[in-house]
C-alpha atoms as a PDB file:
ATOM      1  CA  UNK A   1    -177.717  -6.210   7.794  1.00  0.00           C
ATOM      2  CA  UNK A   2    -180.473  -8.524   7.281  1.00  0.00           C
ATOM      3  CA  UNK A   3    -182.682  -9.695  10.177  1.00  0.00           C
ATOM      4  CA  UNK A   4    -181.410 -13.428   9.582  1.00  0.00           C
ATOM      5  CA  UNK A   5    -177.952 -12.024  10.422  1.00  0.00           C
ATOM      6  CA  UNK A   6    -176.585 -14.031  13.555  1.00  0.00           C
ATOM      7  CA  UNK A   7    -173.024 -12.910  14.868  1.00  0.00           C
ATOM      8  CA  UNK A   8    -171.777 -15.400  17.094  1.00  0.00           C
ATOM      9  CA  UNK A   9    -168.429 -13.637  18.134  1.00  0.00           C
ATOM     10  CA  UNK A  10    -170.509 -11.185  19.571  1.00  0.00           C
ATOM     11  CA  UNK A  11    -173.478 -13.442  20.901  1.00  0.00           C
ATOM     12  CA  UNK A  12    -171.663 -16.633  22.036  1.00  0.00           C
ATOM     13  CA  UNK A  13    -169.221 -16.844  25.107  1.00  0.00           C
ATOM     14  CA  UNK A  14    -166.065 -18.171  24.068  1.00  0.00           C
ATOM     15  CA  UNK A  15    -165.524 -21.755  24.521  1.00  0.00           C
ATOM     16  CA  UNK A  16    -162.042 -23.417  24.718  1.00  0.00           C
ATOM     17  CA  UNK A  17    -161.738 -25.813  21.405  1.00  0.00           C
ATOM     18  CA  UNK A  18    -162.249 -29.195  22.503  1.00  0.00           C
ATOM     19  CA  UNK A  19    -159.330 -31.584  22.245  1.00  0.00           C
ATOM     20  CA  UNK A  20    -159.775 -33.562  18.868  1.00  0.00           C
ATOM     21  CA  UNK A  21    -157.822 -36.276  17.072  1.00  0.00           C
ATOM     22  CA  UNK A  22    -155.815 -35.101  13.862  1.00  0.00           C
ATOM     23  CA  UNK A  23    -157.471 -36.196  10.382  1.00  0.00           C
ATOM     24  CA  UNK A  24    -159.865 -34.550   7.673  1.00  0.00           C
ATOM     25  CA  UNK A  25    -162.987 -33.080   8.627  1.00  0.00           C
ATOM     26  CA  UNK A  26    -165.740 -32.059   6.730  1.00  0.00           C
ATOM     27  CA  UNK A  27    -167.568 -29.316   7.875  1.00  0.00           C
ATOM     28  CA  UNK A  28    -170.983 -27.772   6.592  1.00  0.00           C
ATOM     29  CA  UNK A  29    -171.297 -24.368   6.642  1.00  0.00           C
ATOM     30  CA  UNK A  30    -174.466 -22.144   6.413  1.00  0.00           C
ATOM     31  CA  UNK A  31    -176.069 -21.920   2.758  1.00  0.00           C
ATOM     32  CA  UNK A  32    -177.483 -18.096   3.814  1.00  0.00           C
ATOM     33  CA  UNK A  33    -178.598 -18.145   7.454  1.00  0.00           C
ATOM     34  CA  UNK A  34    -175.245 -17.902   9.878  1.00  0.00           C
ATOM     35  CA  UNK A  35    -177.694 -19.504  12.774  1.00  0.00           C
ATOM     36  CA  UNK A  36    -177.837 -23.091  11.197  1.00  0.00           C
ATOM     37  CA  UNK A  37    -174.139 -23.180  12.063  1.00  0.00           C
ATOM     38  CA  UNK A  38    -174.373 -25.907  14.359  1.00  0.00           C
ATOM     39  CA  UNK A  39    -172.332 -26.263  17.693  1.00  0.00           C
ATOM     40  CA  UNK A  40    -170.136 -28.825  16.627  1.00  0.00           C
ATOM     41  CA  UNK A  41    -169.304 -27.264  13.227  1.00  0.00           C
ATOM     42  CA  UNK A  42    -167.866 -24.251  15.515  1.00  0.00           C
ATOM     43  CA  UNK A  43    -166.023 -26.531  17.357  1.00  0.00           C
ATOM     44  CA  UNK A  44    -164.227 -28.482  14.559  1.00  0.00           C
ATOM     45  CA  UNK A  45    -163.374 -24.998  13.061  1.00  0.00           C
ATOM     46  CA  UNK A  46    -161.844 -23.894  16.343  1.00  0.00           C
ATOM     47  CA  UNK A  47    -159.668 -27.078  16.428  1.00  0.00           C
ATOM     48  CA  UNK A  48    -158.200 -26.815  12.774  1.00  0.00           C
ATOM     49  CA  UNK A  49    -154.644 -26.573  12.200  1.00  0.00           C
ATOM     50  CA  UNK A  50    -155.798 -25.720   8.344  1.00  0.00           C
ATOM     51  CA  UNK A  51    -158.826 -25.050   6.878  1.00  0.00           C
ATOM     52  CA  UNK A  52    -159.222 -25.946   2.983  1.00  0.00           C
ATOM     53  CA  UNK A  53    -161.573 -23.896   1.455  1.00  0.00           C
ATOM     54  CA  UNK A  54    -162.582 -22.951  -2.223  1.00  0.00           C
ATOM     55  CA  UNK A  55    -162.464 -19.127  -1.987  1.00  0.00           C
ATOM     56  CA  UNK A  56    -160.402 -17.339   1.059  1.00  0.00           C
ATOM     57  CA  UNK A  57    -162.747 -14.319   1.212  1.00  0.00           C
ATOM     58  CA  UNK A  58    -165.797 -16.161   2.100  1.00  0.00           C
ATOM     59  CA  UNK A  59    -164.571 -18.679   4.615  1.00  0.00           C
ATOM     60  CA  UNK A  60    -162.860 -15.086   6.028  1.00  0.00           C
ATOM     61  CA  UNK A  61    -166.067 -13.780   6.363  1.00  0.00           C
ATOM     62  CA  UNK A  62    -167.535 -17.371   7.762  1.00  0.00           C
ATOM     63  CA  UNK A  63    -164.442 -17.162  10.737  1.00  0.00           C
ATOM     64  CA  UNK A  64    -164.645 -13.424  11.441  1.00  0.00           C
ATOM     65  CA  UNK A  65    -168.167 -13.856  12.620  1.00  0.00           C
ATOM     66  CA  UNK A  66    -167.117 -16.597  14.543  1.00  0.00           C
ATOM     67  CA  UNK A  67    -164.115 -14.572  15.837  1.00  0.00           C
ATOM     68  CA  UNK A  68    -161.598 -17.147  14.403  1.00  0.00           C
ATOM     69  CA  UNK A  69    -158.439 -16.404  12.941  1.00  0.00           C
ATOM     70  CA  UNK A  70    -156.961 -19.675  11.008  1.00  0.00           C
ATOM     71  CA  UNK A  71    -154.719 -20.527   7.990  1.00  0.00           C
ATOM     72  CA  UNK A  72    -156.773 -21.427   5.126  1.00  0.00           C
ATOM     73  CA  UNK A  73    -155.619 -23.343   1.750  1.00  0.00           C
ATOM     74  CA  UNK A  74    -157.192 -23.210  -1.631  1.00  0.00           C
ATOM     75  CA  UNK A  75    -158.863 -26.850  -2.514  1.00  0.00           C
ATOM     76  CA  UNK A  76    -161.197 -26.857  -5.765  1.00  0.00           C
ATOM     77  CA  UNK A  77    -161.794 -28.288  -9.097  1.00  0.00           C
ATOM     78  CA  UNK A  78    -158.524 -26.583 -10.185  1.00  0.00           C
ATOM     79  CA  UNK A  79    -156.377 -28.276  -7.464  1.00  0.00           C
ATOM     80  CA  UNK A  80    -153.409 -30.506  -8.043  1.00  0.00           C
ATOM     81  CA  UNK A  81    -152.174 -33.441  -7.249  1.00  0.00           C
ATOM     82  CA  UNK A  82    -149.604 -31.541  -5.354  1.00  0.00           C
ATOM     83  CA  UNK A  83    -152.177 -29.106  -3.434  1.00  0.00           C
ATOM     84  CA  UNK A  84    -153.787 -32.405  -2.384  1.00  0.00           C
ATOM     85  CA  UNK A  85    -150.818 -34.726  -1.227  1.00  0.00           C
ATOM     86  CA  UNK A  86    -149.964 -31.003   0.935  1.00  0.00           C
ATOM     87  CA  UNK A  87    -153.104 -31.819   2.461  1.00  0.00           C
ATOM     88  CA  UNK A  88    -152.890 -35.310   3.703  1.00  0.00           C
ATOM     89  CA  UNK A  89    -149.487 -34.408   4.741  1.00  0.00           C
ATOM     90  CA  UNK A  90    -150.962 -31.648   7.386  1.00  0.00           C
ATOM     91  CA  UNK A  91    -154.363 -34.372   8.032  1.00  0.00           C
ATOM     92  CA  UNK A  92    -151.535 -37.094   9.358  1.00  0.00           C
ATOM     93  CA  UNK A  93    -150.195 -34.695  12.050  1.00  0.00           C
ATOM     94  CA  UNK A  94    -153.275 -32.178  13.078  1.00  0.00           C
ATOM     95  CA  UNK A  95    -157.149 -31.239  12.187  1.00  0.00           C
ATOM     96  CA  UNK A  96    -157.542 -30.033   8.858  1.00  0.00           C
ATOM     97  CA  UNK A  97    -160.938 -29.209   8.074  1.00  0.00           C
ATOM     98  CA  UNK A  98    -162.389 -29.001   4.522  1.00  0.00           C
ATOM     99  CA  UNK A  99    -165.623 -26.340   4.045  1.00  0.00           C
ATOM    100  CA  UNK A 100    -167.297 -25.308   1.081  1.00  0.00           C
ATOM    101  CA  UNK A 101    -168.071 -21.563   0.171  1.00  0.00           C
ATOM    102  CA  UNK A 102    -172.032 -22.681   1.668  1.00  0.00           C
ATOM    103  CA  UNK A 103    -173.713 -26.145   2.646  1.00  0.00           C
ATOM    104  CA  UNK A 104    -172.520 -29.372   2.957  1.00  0.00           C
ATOM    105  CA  UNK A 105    -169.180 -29.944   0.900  1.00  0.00           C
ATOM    106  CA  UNK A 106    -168.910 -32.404  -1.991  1.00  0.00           C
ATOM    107  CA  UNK A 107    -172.251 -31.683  -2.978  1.00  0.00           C
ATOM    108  CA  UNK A 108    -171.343 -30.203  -6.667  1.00  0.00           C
ATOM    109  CA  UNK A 109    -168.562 -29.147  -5.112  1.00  0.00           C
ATOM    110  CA  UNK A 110    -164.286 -30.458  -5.233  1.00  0.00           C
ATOM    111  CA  UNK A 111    -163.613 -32.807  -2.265  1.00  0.00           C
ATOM    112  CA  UNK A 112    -164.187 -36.446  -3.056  1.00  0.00           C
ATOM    113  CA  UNK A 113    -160.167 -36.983  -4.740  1.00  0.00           C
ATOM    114  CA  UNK A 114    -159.213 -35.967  -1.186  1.00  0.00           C
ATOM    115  CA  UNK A 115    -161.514 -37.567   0.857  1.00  0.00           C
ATOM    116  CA  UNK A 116    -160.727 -41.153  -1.138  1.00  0.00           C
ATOM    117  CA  UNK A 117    -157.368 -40.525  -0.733  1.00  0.00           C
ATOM    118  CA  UNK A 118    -157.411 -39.929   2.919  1.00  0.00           C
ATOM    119  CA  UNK A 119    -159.525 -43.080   3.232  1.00  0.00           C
ATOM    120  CA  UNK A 120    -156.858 -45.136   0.949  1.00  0.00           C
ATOM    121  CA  UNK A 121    -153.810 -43.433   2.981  1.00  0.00           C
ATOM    122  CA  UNK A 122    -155.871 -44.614   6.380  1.00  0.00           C
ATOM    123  CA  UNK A 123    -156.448 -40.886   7.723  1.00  0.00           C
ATOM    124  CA  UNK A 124    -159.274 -41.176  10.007  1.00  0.00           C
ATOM    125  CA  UNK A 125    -162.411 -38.810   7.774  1.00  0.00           C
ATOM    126  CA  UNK A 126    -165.536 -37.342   9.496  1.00  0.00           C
ATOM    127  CA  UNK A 127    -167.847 -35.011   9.190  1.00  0.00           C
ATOM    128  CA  UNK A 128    -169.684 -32.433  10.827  1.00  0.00           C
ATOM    129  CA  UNK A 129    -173.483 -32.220   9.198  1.00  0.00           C
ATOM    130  CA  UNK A 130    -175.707 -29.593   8.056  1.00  0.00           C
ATOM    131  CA  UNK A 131    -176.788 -27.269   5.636  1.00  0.00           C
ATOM    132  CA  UNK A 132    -177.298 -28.715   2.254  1.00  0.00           C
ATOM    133  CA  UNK A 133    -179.398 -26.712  -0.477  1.00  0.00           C
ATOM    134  CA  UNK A 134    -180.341 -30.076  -1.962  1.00  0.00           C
ATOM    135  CA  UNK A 135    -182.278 -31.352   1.035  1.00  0.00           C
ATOM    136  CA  UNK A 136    -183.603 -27.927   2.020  1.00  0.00           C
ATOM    137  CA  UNK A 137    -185.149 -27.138  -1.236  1.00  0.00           C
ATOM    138  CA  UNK A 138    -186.641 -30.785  -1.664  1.00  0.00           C
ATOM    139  CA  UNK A 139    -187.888 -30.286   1.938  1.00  0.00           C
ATOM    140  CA  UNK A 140    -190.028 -27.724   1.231  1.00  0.00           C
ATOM    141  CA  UNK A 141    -191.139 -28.403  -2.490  1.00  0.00           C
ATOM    142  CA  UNK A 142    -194.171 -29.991  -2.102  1.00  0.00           C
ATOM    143  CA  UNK A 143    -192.874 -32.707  -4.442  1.00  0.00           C
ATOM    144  CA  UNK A 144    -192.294 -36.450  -3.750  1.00  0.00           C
ATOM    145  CA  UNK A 145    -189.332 -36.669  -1.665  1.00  0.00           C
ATOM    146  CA  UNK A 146    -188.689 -40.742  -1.124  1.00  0.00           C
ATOM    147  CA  UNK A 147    -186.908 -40.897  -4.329  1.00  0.00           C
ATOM    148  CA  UNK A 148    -184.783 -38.192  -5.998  1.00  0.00           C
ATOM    149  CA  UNK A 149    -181.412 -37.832  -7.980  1.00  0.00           C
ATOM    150  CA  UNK A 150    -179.621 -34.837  -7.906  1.00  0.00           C
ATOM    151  CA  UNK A 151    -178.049 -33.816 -11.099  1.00  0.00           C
ATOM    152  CA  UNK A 152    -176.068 -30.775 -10.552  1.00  0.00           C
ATOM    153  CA  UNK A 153    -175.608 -28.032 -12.905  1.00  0.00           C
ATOM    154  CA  UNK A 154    -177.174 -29.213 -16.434  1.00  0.00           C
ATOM    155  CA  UNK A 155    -174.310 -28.579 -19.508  1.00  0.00           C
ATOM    156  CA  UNK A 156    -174.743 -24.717 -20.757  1.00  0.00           C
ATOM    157  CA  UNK A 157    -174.215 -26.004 -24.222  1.00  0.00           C
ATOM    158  CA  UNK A 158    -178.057 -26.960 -25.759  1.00  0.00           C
ATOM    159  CA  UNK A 159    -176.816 -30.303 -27.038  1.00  0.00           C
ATOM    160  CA  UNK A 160    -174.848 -31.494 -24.143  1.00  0.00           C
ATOM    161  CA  UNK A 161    -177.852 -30.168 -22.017  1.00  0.00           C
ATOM    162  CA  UNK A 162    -180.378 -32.058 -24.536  1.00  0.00           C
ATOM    163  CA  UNK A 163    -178.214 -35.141 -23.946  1.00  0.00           C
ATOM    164  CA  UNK A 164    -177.839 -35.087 -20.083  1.00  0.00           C
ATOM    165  CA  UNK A 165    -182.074 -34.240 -20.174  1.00  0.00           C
ATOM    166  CA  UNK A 166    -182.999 -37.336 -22.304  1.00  0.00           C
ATOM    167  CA  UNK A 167    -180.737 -39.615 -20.188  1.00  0.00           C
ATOM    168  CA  UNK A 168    -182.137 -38.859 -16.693  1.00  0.00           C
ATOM    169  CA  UNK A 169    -185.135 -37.798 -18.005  1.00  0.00           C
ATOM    170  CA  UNK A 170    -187.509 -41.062 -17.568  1.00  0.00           C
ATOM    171  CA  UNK A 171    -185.978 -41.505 -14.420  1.00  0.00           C
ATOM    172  CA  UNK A 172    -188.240 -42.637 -11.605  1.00  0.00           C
ATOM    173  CA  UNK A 173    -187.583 -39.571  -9.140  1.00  0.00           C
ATOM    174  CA  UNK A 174    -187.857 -36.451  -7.965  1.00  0.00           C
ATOM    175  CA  UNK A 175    -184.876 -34.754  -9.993  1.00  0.00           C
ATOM    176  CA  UNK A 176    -182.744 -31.978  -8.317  1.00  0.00           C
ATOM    177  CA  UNK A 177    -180.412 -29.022 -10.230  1.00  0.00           C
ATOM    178  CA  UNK A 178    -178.422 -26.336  -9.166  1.00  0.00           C
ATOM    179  CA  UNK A 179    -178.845 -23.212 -11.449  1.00  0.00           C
ATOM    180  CA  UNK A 180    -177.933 -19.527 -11.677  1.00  0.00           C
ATOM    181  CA  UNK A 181    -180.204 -16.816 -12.827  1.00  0.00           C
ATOM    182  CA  UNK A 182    -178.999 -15.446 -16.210  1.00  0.00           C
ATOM    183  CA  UNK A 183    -179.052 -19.445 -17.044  1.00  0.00           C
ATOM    184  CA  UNK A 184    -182.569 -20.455 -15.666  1.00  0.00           C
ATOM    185  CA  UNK A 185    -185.078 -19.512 -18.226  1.00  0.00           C
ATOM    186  CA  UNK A 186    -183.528 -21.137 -21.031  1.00  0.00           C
ATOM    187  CA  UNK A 187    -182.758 -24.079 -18.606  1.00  0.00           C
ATOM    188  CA  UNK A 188    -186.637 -24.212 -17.940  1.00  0.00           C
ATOM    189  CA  UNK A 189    -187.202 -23.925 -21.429  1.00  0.00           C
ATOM    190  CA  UNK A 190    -185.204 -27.497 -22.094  1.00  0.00           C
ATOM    191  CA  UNK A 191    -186.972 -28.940 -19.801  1.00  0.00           C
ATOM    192  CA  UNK A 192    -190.391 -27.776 -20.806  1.00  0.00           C
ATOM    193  CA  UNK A 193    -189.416 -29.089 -24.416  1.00  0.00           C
ATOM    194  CA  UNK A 194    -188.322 -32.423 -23.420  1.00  0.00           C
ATOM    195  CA  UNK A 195    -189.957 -33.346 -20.379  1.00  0.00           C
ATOM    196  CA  UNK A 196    -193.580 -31.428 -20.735  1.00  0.00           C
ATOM    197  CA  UNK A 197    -195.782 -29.825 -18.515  1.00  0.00           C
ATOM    198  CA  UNK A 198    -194.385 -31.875 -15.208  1.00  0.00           C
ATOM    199  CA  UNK A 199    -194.971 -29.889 -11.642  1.00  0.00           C
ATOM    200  CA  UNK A 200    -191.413 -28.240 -10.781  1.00  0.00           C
ATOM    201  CA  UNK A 201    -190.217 -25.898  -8.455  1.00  0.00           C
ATOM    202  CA  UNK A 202    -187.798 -22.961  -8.342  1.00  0.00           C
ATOM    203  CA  UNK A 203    -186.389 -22.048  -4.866  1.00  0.00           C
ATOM    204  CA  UNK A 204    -184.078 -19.500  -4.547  1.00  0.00           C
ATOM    205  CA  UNK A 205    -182.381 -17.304  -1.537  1.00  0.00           C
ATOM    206  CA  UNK A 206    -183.307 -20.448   0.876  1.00  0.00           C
ATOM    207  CA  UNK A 207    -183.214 -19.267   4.594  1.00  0.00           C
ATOM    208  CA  UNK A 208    -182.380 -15.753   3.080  1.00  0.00           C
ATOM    209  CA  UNK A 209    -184.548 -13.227   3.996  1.00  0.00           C
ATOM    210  CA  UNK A 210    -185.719 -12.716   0.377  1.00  0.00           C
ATOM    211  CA  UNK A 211    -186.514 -16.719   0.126  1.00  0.00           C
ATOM    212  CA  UNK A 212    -188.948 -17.258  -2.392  1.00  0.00           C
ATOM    213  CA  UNK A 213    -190.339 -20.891  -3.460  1.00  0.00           C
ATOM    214  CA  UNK A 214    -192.356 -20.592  -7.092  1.00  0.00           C
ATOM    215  CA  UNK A 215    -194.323 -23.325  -7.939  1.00  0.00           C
ATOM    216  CA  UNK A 216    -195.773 -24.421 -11.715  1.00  0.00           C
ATOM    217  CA  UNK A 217    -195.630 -26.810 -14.206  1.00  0.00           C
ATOM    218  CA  UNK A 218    -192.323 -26.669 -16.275  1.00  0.00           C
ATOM    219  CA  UNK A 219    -194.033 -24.963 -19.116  1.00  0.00           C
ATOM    220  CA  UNK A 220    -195.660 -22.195 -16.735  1.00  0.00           C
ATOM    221  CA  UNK A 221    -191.986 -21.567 -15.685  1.00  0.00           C
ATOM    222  CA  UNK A 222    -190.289 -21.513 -18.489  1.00  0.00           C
ATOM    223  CA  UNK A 223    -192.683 -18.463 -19.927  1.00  0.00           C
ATOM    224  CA  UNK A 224    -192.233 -16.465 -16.050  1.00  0.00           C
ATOM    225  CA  UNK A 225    -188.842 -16.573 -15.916  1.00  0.00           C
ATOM    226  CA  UNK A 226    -188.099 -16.213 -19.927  1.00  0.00           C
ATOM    227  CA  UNK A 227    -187.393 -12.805 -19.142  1.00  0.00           C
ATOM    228  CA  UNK A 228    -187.181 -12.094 -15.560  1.00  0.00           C
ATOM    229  CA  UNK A 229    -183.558 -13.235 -14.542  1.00  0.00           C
ATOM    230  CA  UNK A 230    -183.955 -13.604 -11.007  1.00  0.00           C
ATOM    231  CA  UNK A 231    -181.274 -13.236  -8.723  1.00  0.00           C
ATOM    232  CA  UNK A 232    -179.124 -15.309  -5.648  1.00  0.00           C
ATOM    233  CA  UNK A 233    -178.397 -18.742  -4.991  1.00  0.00           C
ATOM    234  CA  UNK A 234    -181.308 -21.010  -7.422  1.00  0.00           C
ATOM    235  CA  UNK A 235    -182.172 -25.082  -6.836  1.00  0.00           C
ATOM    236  CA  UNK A 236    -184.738 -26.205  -9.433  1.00  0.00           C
ATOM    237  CA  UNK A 237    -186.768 -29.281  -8.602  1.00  0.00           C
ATOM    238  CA  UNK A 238    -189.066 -31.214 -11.183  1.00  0.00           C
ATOM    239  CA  UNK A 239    -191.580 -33.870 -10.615  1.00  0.00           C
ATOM    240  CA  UNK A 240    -191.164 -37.301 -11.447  1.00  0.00           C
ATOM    241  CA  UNK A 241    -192.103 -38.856 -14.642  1.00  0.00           C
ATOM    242  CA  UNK A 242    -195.039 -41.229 -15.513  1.00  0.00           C
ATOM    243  CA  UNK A 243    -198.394 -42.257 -13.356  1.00  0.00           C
ATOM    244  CA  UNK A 244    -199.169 -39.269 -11.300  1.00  0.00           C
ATOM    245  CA  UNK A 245    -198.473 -37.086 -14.042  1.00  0.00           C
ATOM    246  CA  UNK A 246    -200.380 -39.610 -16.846  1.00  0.00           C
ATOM    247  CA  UNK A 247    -203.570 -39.781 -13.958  1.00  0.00           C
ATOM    248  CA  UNK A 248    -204.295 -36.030 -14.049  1.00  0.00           C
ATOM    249  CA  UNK A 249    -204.334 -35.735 -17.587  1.00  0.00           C
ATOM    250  CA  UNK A 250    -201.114 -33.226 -17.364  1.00  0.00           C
ATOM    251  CA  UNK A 251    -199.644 -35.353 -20.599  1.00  0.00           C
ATOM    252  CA  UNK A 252    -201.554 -32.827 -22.919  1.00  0.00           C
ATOM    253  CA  UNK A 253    -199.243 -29.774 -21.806  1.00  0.00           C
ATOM    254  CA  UNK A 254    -195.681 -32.058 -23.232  1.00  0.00           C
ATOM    255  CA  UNK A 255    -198.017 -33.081 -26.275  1.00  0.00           C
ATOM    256  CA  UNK A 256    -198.202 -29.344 -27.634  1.00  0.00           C
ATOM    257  CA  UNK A 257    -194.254 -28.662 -26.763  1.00  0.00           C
ATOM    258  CA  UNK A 258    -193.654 -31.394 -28.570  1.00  0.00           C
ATOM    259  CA  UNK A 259    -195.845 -31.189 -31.663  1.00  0.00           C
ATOM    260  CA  UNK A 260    -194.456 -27.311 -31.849  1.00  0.00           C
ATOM    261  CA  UNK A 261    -191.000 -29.665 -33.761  1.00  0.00           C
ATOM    262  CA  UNK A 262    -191.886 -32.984 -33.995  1.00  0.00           C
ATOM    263  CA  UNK A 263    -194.772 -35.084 -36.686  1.00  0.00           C
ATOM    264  CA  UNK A 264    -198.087 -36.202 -34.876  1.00  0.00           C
ATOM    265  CA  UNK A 265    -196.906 -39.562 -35.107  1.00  0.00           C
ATOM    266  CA  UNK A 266    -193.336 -39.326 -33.468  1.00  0.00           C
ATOM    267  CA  UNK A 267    -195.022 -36.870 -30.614  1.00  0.00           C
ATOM    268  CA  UNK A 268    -196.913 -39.461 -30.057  1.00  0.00           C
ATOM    269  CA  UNK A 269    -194.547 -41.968 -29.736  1.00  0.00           C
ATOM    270  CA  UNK A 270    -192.277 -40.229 -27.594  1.00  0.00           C
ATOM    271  CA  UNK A 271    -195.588 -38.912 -25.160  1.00  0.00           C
ATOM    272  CA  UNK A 272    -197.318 -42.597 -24.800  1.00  0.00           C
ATOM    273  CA  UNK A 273    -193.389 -44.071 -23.951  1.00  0.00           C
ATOM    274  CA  UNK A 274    -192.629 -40.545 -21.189  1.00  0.00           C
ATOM    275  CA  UNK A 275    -195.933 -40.634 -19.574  1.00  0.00           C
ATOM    276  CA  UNK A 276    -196.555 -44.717 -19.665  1.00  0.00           C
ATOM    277  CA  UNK A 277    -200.093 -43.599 -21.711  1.00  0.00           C
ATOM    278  CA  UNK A 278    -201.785 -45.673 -24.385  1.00  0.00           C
ATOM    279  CA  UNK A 279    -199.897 -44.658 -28.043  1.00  0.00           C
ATOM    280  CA  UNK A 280    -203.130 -44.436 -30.113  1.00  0.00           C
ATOM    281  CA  UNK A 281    -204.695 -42.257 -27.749  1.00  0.00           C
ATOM    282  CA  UNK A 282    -201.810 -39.723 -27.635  1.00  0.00           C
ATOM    283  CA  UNK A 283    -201.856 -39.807 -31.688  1.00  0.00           C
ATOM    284  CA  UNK A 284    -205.657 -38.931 -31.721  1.00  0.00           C
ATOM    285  CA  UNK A 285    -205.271 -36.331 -29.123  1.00  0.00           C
ATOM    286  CA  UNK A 286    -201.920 -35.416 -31.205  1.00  0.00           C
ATOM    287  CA  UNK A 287    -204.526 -35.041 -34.191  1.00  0.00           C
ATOM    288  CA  UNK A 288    -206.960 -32.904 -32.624  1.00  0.00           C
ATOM    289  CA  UNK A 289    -204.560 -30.564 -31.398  1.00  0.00           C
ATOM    290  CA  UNK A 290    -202.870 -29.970 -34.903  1.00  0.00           C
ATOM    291  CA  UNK A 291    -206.352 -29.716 -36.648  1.00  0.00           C
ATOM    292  CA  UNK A 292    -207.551 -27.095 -34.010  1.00  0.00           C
ATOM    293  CA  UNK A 293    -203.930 -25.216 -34.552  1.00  0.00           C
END
């Protein structure tokens, strides 16, 4: 059992659930650390007539700890239309409560079909706050944090992923993905190739006892982790595009990824236009490179 390990049955007097009005709640749960489980999170879950979660044995775990016993339904991407009328239904006369297997749900995760419906069928919605792996990663990144856009899991297919890359990819933020380990080198890799050497971060295991934030340009972490799968829970965050990148100079690093497929010329081209740099200077840089190759 890991020093981060909280047990609240054990720790926490029982409190009696406090009366509250039937509807849908959403409920964040911890992403690793059972202590961010805020007050009011336990109380909601206390309340609930029905719990919709998106895998019974880890909400199970989630109530033991909290010495709650409560009937649970399956709600995810594989849900029906059925599964979710069945759940408005129990929202018009009691709590229902909808978690997610960690952090806030929604957030890459099923829940916005029922939480539009409820809205449309004029079932009151709220929400109990926390955890989010989006906000804790970015919080502690070091990167610019005023604008970002998270993006979710990138395709596993390379063309699809090459596709979803070059449309958000000149995008004036801080850009935010969820990834697994066997799938984050090669992820890294795409992004090396078609965003260059922009600063990026990989946390992983966040408020896990084996939390580790890596830091690099995209480049740098494509080659660490090109053979080290590393393992748990994995948000990848990557600079922003253009002037802070163009200022230090760091526009040389996606010139040699991109003259390792592309002609001087159309490296150019697509350098000058990504880091908002003067065209005939790329080219002659572009030049030098391939003549010192």
């Amino acid at each position: 059992m890991s020093s981060n390990h909280y047990d609240f049955a054990a720790s926490e007097p029982e409190i009696p659930a406090k009366a509250i009005d039937s509807g849908l709640y959403i409920v964040a749960t911890p992403i690793g650390n059972l202590a961010d489980m805020s007050q009011r999170a336990i109380e909601m879950l206390r309340a609930a007539d029905l719990i919709a979660v998106e895998d019974s044995r880890v909400t199970g775990k989630l109530l033991h700890h909290l010495g709650l016993k409560k009937r649970m339904r399956p709600y995810h991407d594989h849900s029906s239309d059925a599964d979710r009328e069945a759940l408005l239904a129990a929202a018009r006369e009691g709590v229902v409560v909808l978690v997610s297997d960690a952090g806030t749900p929604l957030i890459s995760d099923p829940g916005y079909k029922l939480v539009r419906a409820a809205r449309e069928a004029g079932i009151p919605v709220s929400t109990a706050p926390g955890a989010s792996a989006v906000v804790t990663a970015l919080s502690i990144s070091g990167l610019p944090t005023d604008r970002f856009l998270f993006a979710g899991f990138l395709p596993s297919k390379a063309k699809a992923r090459a596709d979803v890359i070059a449309e958000i990819g000149n995008v004036k933020s801080t850009l935010v993905f969820y990834e697994s380990g066997p799938r984050l080198g090669v992820t890294l890799a795409a992004l090396a190739e078609q965003l260059g050497a922009r600063e990026a971060v990989v946390a992983r295991e966040l408020t896990k006892k084996f939390e580790e934030v890596v830091s690099g340009t995209l480049p740098e972490l494509a080659e660490r982790y090109a053979e080290a799968e590393p393992k748990g829970e994995i948000v990848l965050i990557v600079g922003p595009p253009g002037e802070v990148q163009a200022e230090q100079g760091d526009y040389e690093g996606a010139l040699k990824v991109a003259l390792e497929t592309l002609p001087p010329a159309k490296a150019a081209k697509d350098i000058a236009k990504r880091f908002g740099v003067d065209r005939a200077e790329v080219y002659e840089r572009a030049m030098a490179l391939k003549s010192d190759a």
